[in-house]
N, C-alpha and C. Protein backbone atom coordinates (compact mmCIF):
# COMPACT_ATOMS: atom_id res chain seq x y z
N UNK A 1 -12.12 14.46 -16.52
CA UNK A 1 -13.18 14.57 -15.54
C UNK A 1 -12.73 13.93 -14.24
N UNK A 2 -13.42 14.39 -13.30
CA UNK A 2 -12.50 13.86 -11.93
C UNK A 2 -13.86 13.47 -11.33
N UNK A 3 -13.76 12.52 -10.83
CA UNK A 3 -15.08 11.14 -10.15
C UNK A 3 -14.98 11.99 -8.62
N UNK A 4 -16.02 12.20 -8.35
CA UNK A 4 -16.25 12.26 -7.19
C UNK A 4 -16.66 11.23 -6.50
N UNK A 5 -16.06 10.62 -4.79
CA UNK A 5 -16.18 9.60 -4.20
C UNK A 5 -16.57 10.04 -3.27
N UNK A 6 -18.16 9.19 -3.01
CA UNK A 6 -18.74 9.45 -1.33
C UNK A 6 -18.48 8.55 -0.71
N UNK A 7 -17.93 9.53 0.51
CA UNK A 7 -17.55 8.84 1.49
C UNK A 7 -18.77 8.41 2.68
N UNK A 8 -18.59 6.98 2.87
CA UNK A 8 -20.15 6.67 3.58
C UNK A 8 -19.73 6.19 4.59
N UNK A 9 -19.83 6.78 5.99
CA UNK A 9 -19.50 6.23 7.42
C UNK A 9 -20.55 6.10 8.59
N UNK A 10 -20.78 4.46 8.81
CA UNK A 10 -21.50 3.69 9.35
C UNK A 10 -21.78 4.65 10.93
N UNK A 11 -23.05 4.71 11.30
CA UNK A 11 -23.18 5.57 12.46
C UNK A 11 -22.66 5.11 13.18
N UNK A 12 -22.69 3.73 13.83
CA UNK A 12 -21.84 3.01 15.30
C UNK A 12 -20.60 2.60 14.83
N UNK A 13 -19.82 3.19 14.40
CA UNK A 13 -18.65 2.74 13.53
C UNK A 13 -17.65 2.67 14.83
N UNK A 14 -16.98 1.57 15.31
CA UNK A 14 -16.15 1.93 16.28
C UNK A 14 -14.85 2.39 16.00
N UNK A 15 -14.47 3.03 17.64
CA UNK A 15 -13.59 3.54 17.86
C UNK A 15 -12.02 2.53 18.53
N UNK A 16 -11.21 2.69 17.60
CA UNK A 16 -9.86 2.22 17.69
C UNK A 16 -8.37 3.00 18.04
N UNK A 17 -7.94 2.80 19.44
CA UNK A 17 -6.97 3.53 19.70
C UNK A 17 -5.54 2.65 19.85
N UNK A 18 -4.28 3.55 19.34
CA UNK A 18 -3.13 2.63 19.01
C UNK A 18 -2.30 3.25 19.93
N UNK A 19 -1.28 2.76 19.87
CA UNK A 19 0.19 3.66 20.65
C UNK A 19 0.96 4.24 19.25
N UNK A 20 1.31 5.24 19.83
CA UNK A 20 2.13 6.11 18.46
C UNK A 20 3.35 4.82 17.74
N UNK A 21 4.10 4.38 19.04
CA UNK A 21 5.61 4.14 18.63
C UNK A 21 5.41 2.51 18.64
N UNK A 22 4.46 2.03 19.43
CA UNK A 22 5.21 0.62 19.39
C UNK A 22 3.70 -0.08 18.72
N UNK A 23 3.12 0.49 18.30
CA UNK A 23 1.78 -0.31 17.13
C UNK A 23 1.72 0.03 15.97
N UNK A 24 2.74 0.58 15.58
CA UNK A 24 2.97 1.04 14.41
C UNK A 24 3.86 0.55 13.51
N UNK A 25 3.36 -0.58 12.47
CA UNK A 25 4.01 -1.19 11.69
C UNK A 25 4.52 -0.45 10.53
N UNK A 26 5.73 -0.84 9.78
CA UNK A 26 6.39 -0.25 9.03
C UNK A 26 7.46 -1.27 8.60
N UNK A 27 7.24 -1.61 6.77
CA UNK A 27 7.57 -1.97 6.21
C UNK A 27 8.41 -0.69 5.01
N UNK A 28 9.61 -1.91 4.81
CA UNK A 28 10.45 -0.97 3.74
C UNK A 28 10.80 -1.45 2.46
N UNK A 29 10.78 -0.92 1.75
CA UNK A 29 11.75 -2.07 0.31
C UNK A 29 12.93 -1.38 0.01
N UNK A 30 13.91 -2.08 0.31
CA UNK A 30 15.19 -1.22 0.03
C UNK A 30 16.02 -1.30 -1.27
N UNK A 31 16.71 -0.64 -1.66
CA UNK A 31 17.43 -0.78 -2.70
C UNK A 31 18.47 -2.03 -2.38
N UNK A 32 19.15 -3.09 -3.00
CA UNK A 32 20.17 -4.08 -2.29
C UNK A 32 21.45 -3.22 -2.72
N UNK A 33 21.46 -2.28 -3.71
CA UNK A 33 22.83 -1.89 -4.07
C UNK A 33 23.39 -0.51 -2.57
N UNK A 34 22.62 0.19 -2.54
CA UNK A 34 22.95 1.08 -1.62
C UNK A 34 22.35 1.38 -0.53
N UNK A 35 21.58 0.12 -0.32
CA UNK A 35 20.79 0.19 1.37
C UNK A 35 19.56 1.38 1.73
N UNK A 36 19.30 1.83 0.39
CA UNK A 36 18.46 3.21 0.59
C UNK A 36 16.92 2.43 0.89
N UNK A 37 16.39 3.10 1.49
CA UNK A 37 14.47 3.07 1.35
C UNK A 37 14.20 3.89 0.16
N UNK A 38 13.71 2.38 -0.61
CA UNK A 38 12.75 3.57 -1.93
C UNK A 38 11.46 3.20 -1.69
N UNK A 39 10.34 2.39 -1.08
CA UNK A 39 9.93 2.38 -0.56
C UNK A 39 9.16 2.26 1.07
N UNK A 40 8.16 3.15 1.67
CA UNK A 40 8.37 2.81 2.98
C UNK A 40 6.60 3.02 3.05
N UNK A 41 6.09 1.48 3.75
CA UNK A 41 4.51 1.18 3.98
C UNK A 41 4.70 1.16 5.61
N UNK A 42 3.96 2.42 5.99
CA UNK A 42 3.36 2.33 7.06
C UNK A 42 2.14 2.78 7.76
N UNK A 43 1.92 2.29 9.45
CA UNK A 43 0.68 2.79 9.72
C UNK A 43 -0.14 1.85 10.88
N UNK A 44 -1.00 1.85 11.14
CA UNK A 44 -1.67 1.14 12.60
C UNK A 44 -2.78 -0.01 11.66
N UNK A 45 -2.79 -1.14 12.53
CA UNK A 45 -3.34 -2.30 11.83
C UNK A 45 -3.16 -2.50 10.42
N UNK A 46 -2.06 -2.49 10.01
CA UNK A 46 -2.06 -2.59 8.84
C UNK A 46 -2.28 -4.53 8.87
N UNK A 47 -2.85 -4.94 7.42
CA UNK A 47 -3.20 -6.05 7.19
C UNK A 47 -3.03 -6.65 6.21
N UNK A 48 -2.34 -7.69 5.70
CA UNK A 48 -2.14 -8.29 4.51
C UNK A 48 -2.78 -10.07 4.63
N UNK A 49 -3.18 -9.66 3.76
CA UNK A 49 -4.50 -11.54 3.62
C UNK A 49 -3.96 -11.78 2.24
N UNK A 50 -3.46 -12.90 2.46
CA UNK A 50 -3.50 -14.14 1.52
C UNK A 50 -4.54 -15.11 1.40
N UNK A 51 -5.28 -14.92 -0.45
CA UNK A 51 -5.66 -15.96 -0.44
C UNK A 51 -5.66 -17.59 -0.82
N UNK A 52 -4.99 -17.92 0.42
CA UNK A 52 -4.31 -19.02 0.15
C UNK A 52 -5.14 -20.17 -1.08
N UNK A 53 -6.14 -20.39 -0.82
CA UNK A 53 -7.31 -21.12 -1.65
C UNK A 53 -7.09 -20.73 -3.24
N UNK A 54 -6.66 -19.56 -3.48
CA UNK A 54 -6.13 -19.59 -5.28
C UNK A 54 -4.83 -19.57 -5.58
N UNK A 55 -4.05 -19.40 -4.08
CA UNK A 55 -2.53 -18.99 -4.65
C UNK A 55 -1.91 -21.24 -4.40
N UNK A 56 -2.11 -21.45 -5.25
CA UNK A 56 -1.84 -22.95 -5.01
C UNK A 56 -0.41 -23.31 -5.71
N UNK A 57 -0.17 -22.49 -6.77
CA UNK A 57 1.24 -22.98 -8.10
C UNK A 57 2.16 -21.73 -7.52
N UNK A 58 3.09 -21.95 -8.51
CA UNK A 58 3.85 -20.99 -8.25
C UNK A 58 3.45 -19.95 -9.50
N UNK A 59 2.64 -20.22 -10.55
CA UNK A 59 2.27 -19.24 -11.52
C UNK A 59 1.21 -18.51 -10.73
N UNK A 60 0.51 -19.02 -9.82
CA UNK A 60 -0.47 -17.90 -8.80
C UNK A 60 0.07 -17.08 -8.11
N UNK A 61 1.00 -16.98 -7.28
CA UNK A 61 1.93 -16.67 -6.63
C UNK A 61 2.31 -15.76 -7.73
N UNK A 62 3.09 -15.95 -8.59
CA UNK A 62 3.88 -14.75 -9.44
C UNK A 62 2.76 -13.90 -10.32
N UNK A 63 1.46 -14.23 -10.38
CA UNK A 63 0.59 -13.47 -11.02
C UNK A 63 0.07 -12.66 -9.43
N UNK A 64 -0.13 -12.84 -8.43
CA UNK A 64 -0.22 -12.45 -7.34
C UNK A 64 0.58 -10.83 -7.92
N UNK A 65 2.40 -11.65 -7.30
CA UNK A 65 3.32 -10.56 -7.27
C UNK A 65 3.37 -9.76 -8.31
N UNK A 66 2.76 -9.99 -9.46
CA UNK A 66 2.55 -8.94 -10.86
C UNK A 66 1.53 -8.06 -10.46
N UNK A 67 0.30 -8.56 -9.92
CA UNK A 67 -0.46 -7.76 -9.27
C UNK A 67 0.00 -6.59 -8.57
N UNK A 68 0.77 -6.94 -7.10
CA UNK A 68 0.99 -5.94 -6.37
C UNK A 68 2.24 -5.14 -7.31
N UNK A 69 3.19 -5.72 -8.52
CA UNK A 69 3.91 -4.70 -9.01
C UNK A 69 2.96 -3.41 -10.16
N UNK A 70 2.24 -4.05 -10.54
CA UNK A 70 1.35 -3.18 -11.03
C UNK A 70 0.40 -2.14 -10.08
N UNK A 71 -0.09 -2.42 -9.03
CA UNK A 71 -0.83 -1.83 -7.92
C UNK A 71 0.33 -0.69 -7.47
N UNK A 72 1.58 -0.86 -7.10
CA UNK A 72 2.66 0.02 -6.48
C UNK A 72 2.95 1.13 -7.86
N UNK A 73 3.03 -0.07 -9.22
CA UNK A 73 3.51 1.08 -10.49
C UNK A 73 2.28 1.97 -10.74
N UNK A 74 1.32 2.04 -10.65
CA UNK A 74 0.16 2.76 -10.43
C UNK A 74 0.23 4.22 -9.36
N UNK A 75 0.58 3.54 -8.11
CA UNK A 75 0.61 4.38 -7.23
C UNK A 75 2.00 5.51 -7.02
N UNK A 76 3.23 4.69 -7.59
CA UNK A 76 4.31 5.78 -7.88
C UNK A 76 4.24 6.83 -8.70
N UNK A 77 3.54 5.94 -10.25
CA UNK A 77 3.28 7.35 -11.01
C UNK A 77 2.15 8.28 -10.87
N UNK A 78 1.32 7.81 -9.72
CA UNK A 78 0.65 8.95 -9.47
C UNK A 78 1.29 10.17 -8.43
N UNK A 79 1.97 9.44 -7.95
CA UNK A 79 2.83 10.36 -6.61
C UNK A 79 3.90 11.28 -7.70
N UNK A 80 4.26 10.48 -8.80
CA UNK A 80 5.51 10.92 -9.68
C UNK A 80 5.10 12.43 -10.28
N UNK A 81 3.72 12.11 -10.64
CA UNK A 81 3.12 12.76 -11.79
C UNK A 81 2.25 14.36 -10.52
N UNK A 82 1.84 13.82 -9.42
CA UNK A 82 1.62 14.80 -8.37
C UNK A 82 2.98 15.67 -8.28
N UNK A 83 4.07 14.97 -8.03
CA UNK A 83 5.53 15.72 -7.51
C UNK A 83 5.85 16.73 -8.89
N UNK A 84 5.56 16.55 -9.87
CA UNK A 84 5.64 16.78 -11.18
C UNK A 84 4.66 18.54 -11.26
N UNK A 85 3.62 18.34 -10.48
CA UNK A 85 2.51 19.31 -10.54
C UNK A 85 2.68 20.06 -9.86
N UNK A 86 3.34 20.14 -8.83
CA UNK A 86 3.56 20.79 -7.71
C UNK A 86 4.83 21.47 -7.91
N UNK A 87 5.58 21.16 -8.59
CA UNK A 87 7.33 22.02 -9.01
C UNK A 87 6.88 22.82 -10.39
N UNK A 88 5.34 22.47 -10.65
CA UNK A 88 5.51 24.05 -11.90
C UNK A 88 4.55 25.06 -10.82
C-alpha cells in the first residue's frame, strides 16, 4: 500500500531567493581509494543542527553517526531499488 502525504502550505509562507552558483552548498563523500564522489548533498540553505545538549560522550556522537549511516542506508536502497525499476 502506498501512504499518501498531504502536502500543507502555510498561506504567508515566505518567499526566498538564492544565487544559482555561489549559494549553493555542496557536500561530497568520496571514496579515499580512488577519489570518486559516491556521494554528493546538495542545494540552497542547506542546514545541519547539532544537538549539542545530548551529544555529550563519545557513545552519543557514534550513536548520532549510526543514525545518519542508517538514514543514508535507507535512502541508497531506495534510489538502488528505484534504479532497479526503471531498467526492467
Amino acid at each position: 500500500m502506498s501512504e499518501d502525504k498531504e502536502v500543507v502550505t502555510p498561506v504567508s509562507e515566505p518567499t526566498v531567493t538564492f544565487k544559482t552558483i555561489s549559494d549553493r552548498m555542496i557536500m561530497d563523500v568520496i571514496n579515499a581509494d580512488n577519489k570518486e564522489v559516491l556521494i554528493q548533498i546538495s542545494g540552497y540553505d542547506l542546514r545541519i543542527d547539532f544537538n549539542m545538549q545530548y551529544l555529550r560522550s563519545i557513545q552519543d556522537v557514534e550513536a548520532a553517526v549510526g543514525g545518519v549511516a542508517q538514514l543514508f542506508r535507507e535512502a541508497i536502497m531506495e534510489a538502488a531499488l528505484g534504479h532497479i525499476d526503471q531498467k526492467q
